[in-house]
Structures are given as structure tokens and as C-alpha cells.
C-alpha atoms as a PDB file:
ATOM      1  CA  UNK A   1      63.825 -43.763  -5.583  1.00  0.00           C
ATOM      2  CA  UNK A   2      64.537 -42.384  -9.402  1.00  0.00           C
ATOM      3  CA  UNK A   3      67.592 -43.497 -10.741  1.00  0.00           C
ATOM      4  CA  UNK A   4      68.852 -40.272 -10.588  1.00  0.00           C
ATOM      5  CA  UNK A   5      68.904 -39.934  -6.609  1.00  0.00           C
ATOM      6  CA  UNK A   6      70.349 -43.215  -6.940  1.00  0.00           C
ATOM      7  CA  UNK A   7      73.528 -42.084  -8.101  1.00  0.00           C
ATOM      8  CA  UNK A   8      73.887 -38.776  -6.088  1.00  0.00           C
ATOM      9  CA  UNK A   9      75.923 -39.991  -3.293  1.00  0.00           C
ATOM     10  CA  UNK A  10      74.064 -37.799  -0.740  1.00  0.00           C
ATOM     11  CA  UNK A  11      70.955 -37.390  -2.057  1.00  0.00           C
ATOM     12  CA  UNK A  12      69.159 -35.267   0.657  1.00  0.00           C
ATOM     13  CA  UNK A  13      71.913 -33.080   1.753  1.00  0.00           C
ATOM     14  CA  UNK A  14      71.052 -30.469   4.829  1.00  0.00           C
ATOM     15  CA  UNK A  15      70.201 -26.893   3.090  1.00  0.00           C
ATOM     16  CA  UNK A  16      71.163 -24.291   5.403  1.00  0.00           C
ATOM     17  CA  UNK A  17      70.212 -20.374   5.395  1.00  0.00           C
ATOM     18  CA  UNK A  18      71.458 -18.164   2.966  1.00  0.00           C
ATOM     19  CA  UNK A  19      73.639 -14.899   4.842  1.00  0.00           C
ATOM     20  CA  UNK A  20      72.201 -11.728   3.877  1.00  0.00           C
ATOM     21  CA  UNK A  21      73.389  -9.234   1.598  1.00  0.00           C
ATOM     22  CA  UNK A  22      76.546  -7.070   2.443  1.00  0.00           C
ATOM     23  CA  UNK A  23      75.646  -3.660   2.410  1.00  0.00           C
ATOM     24  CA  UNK A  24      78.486  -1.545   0.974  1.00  0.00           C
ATOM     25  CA  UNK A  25      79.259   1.559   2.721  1.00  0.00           C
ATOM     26  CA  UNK A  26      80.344   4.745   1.170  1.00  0.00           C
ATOM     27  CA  UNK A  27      83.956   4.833   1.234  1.00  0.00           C
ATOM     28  CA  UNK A  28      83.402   0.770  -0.234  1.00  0.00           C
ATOM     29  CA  UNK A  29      81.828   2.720  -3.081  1.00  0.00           C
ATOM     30  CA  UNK A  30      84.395   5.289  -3.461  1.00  0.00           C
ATOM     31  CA  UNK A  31      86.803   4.123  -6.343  1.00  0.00           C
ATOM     32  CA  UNK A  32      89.565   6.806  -4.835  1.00  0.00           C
ATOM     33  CA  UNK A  33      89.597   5.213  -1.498  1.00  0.00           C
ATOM     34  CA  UNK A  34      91.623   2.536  -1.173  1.00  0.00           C
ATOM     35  CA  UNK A  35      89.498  -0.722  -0.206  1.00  0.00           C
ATOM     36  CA  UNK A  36      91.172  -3.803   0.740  1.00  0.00           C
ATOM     37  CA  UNK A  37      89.975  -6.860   0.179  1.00  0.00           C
ATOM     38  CA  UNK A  38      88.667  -8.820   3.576  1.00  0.00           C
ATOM     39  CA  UNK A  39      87.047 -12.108   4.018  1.00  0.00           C
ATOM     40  CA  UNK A  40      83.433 -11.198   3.498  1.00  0.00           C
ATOM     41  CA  UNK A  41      84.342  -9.998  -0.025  1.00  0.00           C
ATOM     42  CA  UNK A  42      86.106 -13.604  -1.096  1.00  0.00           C
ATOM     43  CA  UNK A  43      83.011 -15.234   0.942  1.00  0.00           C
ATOM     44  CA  UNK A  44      80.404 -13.224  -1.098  1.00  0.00           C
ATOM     45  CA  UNK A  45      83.037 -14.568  -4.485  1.00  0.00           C
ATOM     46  CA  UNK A  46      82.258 -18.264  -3.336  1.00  0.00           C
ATOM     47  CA  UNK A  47      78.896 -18.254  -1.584  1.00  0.00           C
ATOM     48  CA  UNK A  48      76.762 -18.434  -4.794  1.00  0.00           C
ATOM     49  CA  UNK A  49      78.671 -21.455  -6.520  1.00  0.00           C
ATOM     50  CA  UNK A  50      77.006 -24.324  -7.742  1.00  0.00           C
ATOM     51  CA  UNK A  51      77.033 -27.740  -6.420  1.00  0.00           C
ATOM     52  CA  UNK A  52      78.133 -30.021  -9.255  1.00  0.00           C
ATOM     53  CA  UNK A  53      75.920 -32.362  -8.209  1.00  0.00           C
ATOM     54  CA  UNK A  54      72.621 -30.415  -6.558  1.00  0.00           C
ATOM     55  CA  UNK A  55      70.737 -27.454  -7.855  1.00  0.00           C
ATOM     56  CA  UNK A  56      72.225 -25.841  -4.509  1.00  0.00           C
ATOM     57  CA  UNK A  57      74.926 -23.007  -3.802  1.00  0.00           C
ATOM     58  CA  UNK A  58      77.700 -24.343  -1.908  1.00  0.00           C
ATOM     59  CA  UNK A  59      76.740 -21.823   0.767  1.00  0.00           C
ATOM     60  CA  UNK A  60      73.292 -23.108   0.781  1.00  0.00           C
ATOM     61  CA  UNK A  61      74.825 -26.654   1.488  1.00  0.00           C
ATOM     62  CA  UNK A  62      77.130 -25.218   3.529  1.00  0.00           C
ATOM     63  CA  UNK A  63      80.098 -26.610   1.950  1.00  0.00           C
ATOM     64  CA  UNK A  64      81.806 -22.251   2.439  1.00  0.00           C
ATOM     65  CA  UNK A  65      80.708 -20.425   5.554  1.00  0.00           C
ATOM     66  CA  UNK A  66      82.681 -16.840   5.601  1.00  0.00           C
ATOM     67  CA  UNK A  67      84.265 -18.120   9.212  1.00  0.00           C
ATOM     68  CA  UNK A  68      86.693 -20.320   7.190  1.00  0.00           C
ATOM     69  CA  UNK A  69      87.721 -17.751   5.194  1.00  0.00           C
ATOM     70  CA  UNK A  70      90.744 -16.032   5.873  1.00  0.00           C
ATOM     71  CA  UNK A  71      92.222 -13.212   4.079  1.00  0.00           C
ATOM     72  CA  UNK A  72      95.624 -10.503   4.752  1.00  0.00           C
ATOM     73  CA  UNK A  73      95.235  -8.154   1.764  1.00  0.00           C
ATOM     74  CA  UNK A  74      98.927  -6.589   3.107  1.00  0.00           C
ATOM     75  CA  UNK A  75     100.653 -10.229   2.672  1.00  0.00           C
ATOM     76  CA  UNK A  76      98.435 -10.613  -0.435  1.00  0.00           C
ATOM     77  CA  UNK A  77      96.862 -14.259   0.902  1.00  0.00           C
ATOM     78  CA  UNK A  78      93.563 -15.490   0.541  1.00  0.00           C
ATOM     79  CA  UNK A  79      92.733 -19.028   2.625  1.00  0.00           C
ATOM     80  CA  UNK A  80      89.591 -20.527   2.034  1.00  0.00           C
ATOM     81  CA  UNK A  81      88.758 -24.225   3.872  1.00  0.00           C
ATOM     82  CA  UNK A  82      85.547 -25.538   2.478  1.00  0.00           C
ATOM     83  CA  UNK A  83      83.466 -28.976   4.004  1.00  0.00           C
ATOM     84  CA  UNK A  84      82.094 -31.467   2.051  1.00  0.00           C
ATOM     85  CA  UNK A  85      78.914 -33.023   2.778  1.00  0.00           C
ATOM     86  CA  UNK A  86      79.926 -36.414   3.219  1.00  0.00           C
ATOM     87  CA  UNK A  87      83.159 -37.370   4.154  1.00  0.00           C
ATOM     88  CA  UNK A  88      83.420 -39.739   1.228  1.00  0.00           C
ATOM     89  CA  UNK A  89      82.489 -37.031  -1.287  1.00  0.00           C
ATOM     90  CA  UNK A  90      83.908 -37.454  -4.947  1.00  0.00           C
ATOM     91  CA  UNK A  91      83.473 -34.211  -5.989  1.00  0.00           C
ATOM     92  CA  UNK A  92      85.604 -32.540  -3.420  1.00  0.00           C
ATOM     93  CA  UNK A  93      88.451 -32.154  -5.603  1.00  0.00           C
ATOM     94  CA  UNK A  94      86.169 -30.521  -8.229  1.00  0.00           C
ATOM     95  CA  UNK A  95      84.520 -27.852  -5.854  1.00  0.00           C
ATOM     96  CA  UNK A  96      87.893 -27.272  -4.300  1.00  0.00           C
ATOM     97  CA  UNK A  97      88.879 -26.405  -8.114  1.00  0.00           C
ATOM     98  CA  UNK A  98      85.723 -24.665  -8.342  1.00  0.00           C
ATOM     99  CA  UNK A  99      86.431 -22.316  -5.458  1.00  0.00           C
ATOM    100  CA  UNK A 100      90.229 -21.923  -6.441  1.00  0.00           C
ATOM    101  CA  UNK A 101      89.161 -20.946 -10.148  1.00  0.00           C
ATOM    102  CA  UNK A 102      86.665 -18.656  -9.170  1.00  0.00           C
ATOM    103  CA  UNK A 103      89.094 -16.540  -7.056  1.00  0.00           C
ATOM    104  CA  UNK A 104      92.287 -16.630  -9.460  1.00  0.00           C
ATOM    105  CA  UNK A 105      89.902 -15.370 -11.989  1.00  0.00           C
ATOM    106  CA  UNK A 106      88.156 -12.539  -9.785  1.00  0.00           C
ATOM    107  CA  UNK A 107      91.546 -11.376  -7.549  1.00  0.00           C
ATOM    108  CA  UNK A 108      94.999  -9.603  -8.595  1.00  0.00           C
ATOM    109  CA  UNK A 109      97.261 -11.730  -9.580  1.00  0.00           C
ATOM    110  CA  UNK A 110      99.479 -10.954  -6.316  1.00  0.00           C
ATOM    111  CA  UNK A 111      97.557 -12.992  -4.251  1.00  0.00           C
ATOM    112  CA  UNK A 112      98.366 -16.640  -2.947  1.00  0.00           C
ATOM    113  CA  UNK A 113      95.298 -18.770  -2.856  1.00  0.00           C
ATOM    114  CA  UNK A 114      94.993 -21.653  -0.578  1.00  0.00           C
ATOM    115  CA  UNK A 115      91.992 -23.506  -0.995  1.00  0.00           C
ATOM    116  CA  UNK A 116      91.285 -26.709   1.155  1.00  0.00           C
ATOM    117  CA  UNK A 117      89.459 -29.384   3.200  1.00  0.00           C
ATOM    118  CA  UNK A 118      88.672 -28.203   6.496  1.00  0.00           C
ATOM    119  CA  UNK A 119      90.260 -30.651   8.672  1.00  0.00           C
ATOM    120  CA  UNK A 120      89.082 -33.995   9.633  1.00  0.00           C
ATOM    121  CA  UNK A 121      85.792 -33.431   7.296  1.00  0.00           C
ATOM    122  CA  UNK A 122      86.804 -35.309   4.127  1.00  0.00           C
ATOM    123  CA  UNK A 123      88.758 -39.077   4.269  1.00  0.00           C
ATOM    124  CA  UNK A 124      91.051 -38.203   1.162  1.00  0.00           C
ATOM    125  CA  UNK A 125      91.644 -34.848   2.352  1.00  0.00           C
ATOM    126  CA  UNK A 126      95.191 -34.978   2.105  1.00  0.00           C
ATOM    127  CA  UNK A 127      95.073 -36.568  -1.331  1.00  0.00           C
ATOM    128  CA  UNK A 128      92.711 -33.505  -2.546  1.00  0.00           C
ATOM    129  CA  UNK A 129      94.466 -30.876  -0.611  1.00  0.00           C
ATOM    130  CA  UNK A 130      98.120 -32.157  -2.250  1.00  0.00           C
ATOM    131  CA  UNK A 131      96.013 -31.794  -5.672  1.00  0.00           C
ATOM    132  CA  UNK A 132      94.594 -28.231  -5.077  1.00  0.00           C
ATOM    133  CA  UNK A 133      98.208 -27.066  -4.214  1.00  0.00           C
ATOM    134  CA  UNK A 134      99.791 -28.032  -7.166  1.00  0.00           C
ATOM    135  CA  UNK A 135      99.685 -25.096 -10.075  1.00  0.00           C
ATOM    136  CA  UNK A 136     100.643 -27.864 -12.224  1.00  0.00           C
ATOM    137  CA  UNK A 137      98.250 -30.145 -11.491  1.00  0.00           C
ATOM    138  CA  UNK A 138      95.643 -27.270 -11.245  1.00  0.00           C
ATOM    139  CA  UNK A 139      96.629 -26.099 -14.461  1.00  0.00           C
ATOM    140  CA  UNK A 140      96.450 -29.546 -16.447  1.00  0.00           C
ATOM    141  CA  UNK A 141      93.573 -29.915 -14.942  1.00  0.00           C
ATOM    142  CA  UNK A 142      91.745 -27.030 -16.664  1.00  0.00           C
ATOM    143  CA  UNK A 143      93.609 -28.014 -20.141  1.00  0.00           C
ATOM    144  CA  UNK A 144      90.639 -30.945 -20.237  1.00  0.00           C
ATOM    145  CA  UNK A 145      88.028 -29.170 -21.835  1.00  0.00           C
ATOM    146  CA  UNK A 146      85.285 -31.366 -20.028  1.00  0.00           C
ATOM    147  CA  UNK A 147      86.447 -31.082 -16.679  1.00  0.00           C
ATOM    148  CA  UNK A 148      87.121 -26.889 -17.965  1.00  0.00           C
ATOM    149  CA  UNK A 149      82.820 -27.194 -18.896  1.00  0.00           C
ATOM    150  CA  UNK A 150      81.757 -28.818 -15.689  1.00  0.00           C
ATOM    151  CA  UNK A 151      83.417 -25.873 -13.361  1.00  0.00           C
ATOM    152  CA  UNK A 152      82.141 -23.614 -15.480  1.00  0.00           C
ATOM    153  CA  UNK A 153      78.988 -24.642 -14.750  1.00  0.00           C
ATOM    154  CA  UNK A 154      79.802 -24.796 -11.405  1.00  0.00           C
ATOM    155  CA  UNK A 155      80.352 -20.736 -11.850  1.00  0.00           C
ATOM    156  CA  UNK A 156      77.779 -20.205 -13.631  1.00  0.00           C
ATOM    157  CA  UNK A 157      74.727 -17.716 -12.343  1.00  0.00           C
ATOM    158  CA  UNK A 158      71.453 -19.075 -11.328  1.00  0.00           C
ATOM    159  CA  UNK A 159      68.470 -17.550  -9.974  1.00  0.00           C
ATOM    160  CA  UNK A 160      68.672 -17.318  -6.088  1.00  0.00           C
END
């Protein structure tokens, strides 16, 4: 084993199957119709973001599926539950921040986002879960230019 597999905590995760594509329809299309925003559109926001610790999407590790997304464009809320790997993951406060990032800088600023463990998955999921629904916290926590770097990266685009 390198030493680099000896440090990922789960070094051969399950890869699952990518969805397909959404095909948009016309009236999606049509910027004079109005479109609102539904759960496959904040799933297809999340799908393709990266692992911070695999060259894997989190959809690919199935970390988001769309079927714990939940979205009411009228009430303006987006909910998003995402599963870590292992249930002693350390990076499931930074994916959650990932995820929440990634939709406060891709939706209108009226909507509510509630990113957070799926239940049961995760054994400091209330701990992460308190931290993901703090703005303050949240907002500190991309003040720290390192931490600000690594979920960038996390964002960033890679070949599929």
C-alpha cells in the first residue's frame, strides 16, 4: 500500500453510475417563460463536485443522489441531504460546505439552503449539521483562505 492510500481513510470507495444528461425542453430554453427551479436542476449544480479526497464526483461516489434533494421554488427552499462514505468521514463538514457554497453562489439570493447529513449515515452528524447551519460559522469559515482554496477545488471542473 503507497503511503498515500494510507492516509485516505476509505481508500477504495464504491463508484457508482453517473445519471445521464437532462435534456432541456423548449419552454426550459425559452428565457420568456418562466422556469422554476426543481430538484434535478440543484442535483445537476452538485452532481459534478469533487471529492476532496478522490479524483471522484460526489455523484460518482454517491455521496448526492437527486432523491435527497428537495426543492419548493414558491417558498424559495432548497434541501439537499448528502451521505458520506464512511460514517467516520472527516471531510463531511468540508463537502457539506462544498455543496452549500456551490448553491449560494449559483441560486437567487431568496432562497434558504439546507444542506445536511442524511440521517443515521455519519456519527458526528449532528456536530456537522449544527456547523452547516450556522451563516456565521459558514461565513468564518470561508474568511480562511486555505480552507476558501480547498472548496474551490472541490468546485472546480474536471474532465468527466
Amino acid at each position: 500500500m503507497s503511503a498515500a492510500a494510507a492516509r485516505l481513510e476509505n481508500a477504495n470507495p464504491l463508484i457508482f453510475q453517473r445519471a445521464g444528461e437532462r435534456l432541456l425542453t423548449a419552454g426550459e430554453e425559452d428565457e420568456d417563460v418562466a422556469d422554476p427551479i426543481d430538484d434535478r436542476e440543484i442535483f445537476d449544480l452538485i452532481r459534478s463536485i469533487n471529492d476532496p479526497e478522490h479524483p471522484l464526483s460526489l455523484e460518482e461516489l454517491n455521496v448526492v443522489e437527486q432523491m435527497r434533494v428537495n426543492v419548493s421554488d414558491p417558498e424559495s427552499t432548497v434541501s439537499v441531504e448528502f451521505t458520506p462514505t464512511i460514517p467516520h468521514c472527516s471531510m463531511a463538514t468540508l463537502i457539506g460546505l462544498s455543496i452549500k457554497v456551490k448553491l449560494l453562489r449559483s441560486l437567487p439570493d431568496r432562497f434558504k439552503i439546507d444542506v445536511h447529513i442524511t440521517p443515521g449515515t455519519h456519527a458526528s452528524e449532528d456536530a456537522v449539521n449544527k456547523q452547516l447551519a450556522d451563516k456565521e460559522r459558514v461565513a468564518a469559515a470561508l474568511e480562511n483562505s486555505q480552507l476558501l482554496e480547498v472548496v474551490n477545488q472541490c468546485l472546480s471542473t474536471r474532465p468527466v
